[in-house]
Protein backbone atom coordinates (compact mmCIF):
# COMPACT_ATOMS: atom_id res chain seq x y z
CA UNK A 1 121.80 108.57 112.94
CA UNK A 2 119.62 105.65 114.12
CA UNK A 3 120.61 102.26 112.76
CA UNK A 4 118.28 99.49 113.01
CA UNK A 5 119.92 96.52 114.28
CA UNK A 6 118.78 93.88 110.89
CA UNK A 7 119.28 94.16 107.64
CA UNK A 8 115.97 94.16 105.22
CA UNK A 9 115.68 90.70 104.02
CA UNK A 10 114.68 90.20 99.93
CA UNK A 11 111.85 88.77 100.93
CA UNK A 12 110.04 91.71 102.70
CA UNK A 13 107.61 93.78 101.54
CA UNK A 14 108.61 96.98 102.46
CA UNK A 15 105.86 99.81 102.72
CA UNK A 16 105.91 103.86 103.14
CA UNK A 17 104.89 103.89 106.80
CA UNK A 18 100.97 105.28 107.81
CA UNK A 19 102.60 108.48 109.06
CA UNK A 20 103.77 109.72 105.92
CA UNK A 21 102.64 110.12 102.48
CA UNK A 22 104.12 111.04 99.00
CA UNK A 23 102.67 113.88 97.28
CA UNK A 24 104.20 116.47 95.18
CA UNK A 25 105.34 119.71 96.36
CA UNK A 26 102.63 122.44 95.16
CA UNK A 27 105.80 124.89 94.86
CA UNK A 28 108.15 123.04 93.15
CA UNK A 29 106.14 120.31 91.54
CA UNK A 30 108.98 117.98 92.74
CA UNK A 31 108.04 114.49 94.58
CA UNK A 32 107.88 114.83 98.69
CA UNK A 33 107.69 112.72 101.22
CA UNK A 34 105.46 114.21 103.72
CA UNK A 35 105.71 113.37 107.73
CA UNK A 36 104.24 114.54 111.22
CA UNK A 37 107.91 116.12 112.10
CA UNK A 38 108.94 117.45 108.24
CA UNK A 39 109.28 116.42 104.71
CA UNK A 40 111.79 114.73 102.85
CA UNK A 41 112.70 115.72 99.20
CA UNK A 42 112.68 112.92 96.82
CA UNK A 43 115.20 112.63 93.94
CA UNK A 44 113.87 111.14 90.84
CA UNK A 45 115.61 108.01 91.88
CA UNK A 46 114.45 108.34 95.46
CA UNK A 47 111.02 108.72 94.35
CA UNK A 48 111.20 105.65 92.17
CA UNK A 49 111.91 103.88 95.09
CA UNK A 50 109.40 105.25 97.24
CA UNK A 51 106.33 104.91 94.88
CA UNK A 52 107.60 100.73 94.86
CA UNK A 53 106.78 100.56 98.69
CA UNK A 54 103.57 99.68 98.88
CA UNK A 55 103.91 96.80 100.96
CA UNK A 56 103.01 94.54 97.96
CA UNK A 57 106.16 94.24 96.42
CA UNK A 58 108.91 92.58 97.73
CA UNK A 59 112.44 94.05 98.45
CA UNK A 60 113.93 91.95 95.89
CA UNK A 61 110.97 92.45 93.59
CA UNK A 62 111.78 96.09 93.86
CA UNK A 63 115.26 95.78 93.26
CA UNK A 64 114.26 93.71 89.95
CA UNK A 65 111.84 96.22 88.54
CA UNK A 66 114.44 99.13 89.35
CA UNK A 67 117.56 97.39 87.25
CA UNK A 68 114.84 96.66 84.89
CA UNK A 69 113.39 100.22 84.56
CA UNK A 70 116.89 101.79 84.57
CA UNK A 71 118.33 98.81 82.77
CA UNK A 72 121.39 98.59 84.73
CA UNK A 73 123.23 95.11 86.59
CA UNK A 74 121.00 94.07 89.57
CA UNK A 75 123.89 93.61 91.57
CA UNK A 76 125.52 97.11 91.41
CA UNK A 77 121.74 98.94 92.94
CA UNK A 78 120.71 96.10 94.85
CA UNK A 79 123.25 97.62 97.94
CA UNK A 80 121.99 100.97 97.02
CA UNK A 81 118.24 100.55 97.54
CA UNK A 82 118.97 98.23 100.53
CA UNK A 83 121.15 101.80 102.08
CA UNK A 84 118.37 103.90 100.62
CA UNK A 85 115.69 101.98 102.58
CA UNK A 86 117.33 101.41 105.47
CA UNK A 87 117.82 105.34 105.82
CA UNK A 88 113.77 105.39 105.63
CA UNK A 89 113.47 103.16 107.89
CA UNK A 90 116.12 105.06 110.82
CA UNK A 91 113.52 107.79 110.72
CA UNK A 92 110.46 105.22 111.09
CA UNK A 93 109.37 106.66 107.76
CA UNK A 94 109.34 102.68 106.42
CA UNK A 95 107.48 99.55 107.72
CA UNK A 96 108.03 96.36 106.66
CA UNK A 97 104.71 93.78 106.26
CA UNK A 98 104.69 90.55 107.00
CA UNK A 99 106.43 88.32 104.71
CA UNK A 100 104.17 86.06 102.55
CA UNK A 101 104.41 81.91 104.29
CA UNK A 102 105.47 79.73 101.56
């Protein structure tokens, strides 16, 4: 599998990239991620992370709002989403926007 050589930093804004969209599956009714070479079945947790990543948010926004919404220690998913979108991004599936200037 591709790595990418940096770690997402908390402060990016992490964002679905152009080439592929989320939609549900007309079959299933489950949540898809839909891209020029396939599609990539979401999870309900993998689709809670996806529909965050709208380039608005940051990563440790995200991360906030997930341990809020699942009410669980922001420490023990903070690694997990960090893996999670770091697999997205491998496959070029994830873009990250520029990082507000302070």
């Amino acid at each position: 599998m591709l790595m990418t050589s940096e770690a997402i930093p908390p402060g990016a804004r992490p964002k679905i990239s152009g080439r592929a969209r989320l939609q549900t599956d007309k079959v299933t009714g489950k949540p898809v991620l839909l891209y020029p070479e396939g599609v990539l079945l979401l999870n309900p947790t993998g689709h809670a992370i996806v529909r965050l990543c709208s380039g608005e948010a940051t990563l440790q926004e995200i991360v906030d709002n997930l341990a809020s919404r699942y009410n669980m220690p922001r420490v023990e998913i903070a690694s997990e989403v960090a893996e999670y979108l770091e697999r997205l991004r491998a496959r070029n599936l994830l873009e990250l926007a520029p990082q507000a200037s302070k």
